[in-house]
Protein backbone atom coordinates (compact mmCIF):
# COMPACT_ATOMS: atom_id res chain seq x y z
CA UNK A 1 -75.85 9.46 -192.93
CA UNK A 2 -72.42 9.04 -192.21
CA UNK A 3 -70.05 11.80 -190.93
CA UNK A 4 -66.86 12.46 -188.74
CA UNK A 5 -67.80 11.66 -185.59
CA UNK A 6 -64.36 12.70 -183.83
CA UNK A 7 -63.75 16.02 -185.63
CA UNK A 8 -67.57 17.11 -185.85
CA UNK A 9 -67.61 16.70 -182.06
CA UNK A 10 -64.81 18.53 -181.45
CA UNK A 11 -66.09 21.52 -183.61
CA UNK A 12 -69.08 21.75 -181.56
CA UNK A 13 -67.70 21.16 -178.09
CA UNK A 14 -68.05 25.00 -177.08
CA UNK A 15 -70.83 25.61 -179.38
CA UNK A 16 -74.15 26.49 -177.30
CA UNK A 17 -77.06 24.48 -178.18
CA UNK A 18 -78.61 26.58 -179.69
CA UNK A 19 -75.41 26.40 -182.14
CA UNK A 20 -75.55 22.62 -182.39
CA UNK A 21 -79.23 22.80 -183.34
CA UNK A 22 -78.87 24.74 -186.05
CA UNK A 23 -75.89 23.18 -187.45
CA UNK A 24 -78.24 19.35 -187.36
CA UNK A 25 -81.21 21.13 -188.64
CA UNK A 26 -79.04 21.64 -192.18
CA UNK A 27 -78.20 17.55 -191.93
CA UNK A 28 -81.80 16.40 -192.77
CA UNK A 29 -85.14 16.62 -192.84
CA UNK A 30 -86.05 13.49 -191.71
CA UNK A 31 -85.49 14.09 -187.69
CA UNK A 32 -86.99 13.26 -184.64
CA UNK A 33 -86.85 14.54 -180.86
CA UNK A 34 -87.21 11.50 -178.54
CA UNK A 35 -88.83 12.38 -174.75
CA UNK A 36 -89.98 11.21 -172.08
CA UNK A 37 -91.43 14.07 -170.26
CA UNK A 38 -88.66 13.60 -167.73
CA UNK A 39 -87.11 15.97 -164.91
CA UNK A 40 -85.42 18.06 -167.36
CA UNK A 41 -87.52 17.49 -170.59
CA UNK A 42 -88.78 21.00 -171.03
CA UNK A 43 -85.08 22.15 -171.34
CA UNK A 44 -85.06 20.46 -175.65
CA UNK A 45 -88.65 20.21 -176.21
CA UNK A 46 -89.19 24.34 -175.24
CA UNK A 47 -85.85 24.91 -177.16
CA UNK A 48 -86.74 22.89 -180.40
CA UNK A 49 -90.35 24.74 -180.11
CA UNK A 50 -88.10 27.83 -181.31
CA UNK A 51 -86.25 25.88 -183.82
CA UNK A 52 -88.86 23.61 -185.73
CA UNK A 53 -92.07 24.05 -184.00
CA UNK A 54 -93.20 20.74 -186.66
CA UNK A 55 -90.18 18.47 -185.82
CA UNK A 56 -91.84 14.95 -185.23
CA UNK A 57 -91.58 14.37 -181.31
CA UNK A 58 -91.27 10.90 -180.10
CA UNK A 59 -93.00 9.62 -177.10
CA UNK A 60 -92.97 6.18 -175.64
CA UNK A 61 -95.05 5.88 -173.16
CA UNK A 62 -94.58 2.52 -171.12
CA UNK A 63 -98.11 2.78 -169.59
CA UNK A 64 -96.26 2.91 -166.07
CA UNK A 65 -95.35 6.93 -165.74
CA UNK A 66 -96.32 8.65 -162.14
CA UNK A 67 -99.65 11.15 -162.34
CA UNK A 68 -97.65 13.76 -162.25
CA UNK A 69 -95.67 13.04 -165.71
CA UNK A 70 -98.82 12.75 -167.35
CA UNK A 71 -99.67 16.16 -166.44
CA UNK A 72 -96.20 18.05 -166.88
CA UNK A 73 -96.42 16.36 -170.57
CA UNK A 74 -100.21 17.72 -170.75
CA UNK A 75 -98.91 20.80 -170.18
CA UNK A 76 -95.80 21.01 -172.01
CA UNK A 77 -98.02 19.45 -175.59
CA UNK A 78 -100.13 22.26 -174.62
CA UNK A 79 -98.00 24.78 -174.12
CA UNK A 80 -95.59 24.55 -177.18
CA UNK A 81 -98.27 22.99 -179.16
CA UNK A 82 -96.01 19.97 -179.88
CA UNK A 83 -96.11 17.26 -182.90
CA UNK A 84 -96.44 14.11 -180.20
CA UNK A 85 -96.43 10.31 -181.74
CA UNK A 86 -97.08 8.20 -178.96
CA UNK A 87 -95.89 4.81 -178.72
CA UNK A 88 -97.55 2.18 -176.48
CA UNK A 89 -97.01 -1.12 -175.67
CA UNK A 90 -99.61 -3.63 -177.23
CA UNK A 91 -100.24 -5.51 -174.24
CA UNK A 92 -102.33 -3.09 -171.46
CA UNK A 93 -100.86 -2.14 -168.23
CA UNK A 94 -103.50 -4.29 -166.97
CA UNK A 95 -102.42 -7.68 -168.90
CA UNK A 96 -99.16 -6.89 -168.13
CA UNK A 97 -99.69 -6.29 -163.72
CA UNK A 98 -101.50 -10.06 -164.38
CA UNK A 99 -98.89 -11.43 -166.57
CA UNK A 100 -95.76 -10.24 -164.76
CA UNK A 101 -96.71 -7.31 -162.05
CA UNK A 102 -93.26 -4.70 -162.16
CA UNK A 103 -90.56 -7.08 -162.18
CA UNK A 104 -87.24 -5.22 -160.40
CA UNK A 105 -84.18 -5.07 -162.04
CA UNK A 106 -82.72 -8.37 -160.80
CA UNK A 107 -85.70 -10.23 -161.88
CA UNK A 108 -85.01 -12.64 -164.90
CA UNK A 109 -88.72 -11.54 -166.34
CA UNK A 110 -87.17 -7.98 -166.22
CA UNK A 111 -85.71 -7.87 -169.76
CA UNK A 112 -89.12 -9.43 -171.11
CA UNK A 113 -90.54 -6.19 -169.72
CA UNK A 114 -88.48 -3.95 -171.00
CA UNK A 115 -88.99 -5.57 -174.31
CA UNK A 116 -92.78 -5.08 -173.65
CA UNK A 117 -93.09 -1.50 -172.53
CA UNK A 118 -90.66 0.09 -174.20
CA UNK A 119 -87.98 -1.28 -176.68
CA UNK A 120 -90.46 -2.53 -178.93
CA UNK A 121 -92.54 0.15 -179.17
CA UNK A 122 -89.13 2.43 -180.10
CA UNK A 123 -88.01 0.24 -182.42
CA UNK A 124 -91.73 0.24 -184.17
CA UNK A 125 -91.51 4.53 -183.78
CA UNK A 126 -88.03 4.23 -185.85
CA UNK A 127 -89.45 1.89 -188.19
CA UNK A 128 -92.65 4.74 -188.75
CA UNK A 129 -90.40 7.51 -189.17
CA UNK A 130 -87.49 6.34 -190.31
CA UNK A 131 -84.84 9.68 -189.27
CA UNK A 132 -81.51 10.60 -190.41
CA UNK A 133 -81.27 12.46 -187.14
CA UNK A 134 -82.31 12.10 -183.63
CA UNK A 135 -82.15 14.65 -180.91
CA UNK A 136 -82.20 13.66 -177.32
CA UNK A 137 -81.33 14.84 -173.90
CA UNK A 138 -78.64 12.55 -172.38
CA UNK A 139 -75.56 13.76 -170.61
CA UNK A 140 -72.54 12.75 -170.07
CA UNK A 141 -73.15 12.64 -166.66
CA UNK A 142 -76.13 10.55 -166.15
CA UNK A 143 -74.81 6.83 -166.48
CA UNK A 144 -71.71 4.90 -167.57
CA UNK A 145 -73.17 4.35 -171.28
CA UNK A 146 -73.91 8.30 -171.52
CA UNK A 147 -70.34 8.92 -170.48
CA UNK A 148 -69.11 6.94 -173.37
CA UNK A 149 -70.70 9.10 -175.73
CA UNK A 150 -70.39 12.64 -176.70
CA UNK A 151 -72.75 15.61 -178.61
CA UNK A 152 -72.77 13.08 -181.50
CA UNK A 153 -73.09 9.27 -181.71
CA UNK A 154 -74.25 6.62 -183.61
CA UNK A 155 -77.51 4.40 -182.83
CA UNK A 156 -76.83 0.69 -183.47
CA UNK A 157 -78.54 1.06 -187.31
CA UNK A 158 -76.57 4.20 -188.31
CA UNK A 159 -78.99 6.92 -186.66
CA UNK A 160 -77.19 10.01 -186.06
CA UNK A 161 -77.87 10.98 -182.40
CA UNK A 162 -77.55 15.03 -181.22
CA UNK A 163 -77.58 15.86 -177.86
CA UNK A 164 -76.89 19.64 -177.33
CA UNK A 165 -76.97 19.69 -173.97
CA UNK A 166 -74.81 17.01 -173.45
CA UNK A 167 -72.40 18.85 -171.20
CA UNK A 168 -74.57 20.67 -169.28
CA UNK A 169 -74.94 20.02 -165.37
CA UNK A 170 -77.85 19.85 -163.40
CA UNK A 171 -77.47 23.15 -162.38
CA UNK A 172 -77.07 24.95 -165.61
CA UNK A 173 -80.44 23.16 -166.25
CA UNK A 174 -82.04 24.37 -163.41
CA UNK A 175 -80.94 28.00 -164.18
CA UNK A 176 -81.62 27.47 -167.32
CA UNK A 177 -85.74 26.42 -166.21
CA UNK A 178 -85.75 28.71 -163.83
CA UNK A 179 -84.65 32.02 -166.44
CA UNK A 180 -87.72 30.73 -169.00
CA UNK A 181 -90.29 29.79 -166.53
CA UNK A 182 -90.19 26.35 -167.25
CA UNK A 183 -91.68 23.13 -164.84
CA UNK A 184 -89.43 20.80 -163.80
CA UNK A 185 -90.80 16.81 -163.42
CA UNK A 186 -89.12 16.14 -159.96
CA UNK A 187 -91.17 12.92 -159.35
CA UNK A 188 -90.49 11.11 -162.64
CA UNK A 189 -89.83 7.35 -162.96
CA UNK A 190 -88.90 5.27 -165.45
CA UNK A 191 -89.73 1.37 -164.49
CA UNK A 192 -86.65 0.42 -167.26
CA UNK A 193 -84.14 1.98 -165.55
CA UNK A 194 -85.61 2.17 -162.15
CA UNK A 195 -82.86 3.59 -160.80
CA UNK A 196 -81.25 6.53 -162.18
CA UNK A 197 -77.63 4.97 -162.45
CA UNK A 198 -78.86 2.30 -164.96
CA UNK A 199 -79.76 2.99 -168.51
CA UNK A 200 -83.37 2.69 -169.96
CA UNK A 201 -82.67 0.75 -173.03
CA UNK A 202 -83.22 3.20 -175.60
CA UNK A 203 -79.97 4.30 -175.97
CA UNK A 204 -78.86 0.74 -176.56
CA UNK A 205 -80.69 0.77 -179.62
């Protein structure tokens, strides 16, 4: 699917999500919604519960998530009755604390890992699906890749990526949880990016 990235994204730069959503919906009907029932993940998946209550949502889960994400994504696939594919790494958390333990970002065996636990089993959630369209969550604020991109970009092998809130602050999120009763995942961690400057490797896809 190919379109104008630079005047699309202009059109939609005031548009409210809500807006952008419907626009994408008209693109395709081969779409995903990628999560990983992070701090602000009930922001998109409670909004595209509204939208297309069927749309395929992506979940790769390294195996390595905190208690408490497993429960706030209990409760969220509960609560909006979501369409989860989980993807899992096919080596056990287990094999993997034997093999390598949780190797920190300036370990060499780091990039093996996040080959392992998560980029793999994207790329094999792609392959299964196959989308014109992915919607996601990143901002423009949250690291120096995200600021490089905008509402719409461009995965590596022509995916076209929405992001409707991609301008939104922390705060407008946390207004927006707090006006629709929505939980917020304050202790989640992501091994890949470990800390919450770096990128998780998704988005380099």
């Amino acid at each position: 699917m190919t379109i104008d990235l630079a005047y699309w994204n202009q059109q939609l730069r005031d548009k409210t999500p809500n807006q952008i959503i419907d626009w994408a919906l008209e693109l395709s009907n081969k779409r995903i919604v990628t999560t990983s029932f992070g701090k602000y993940s009930a922001v998109l998946l409670s909004t595209f519960h509204k939208k297309d209550e069927n749309i395929d949502v992506v979940w790769c889960d390294t195996g390595y998530n905190l208690p408490e994400t497993y429960g706030h994504a209990e409760y969220l696939i509960d609560r909006f009755n979501l369409n989860v594919h989980s993807y899992v790494p096919k080596f056990s958390k287990a094999f993997l604390d034997h093999k390598m333990g949780m190797p920190d970002v300036e370990d060499p065996r780091h990039a093996e890992f996040s080959e392992i636990v998560k980029l793999e089993p994207f790329r094999r959630a792609l392959a299964t699906h196959d989308p014109d369209i992915w919607f996601t969550n990143i901002r423009v604020r949250q690291t120096e890749l995200r600021k490089s991109k905008d509402i719409l970009s461009y995965s590596k092998n022509g995916i076209l990526k929405i992001s409707p809130f991609y301008y939104w602050t922390d705060a407008e999120l946390d207004v927006f949880l707090e006006e629709n009763n929505l939980p917020k995942n304050h202790t989640y961690f992501d091994p890949i990016k470990a800390l919450e400057s770096r990128e998780c490797g998704i988005h380099l896809q």
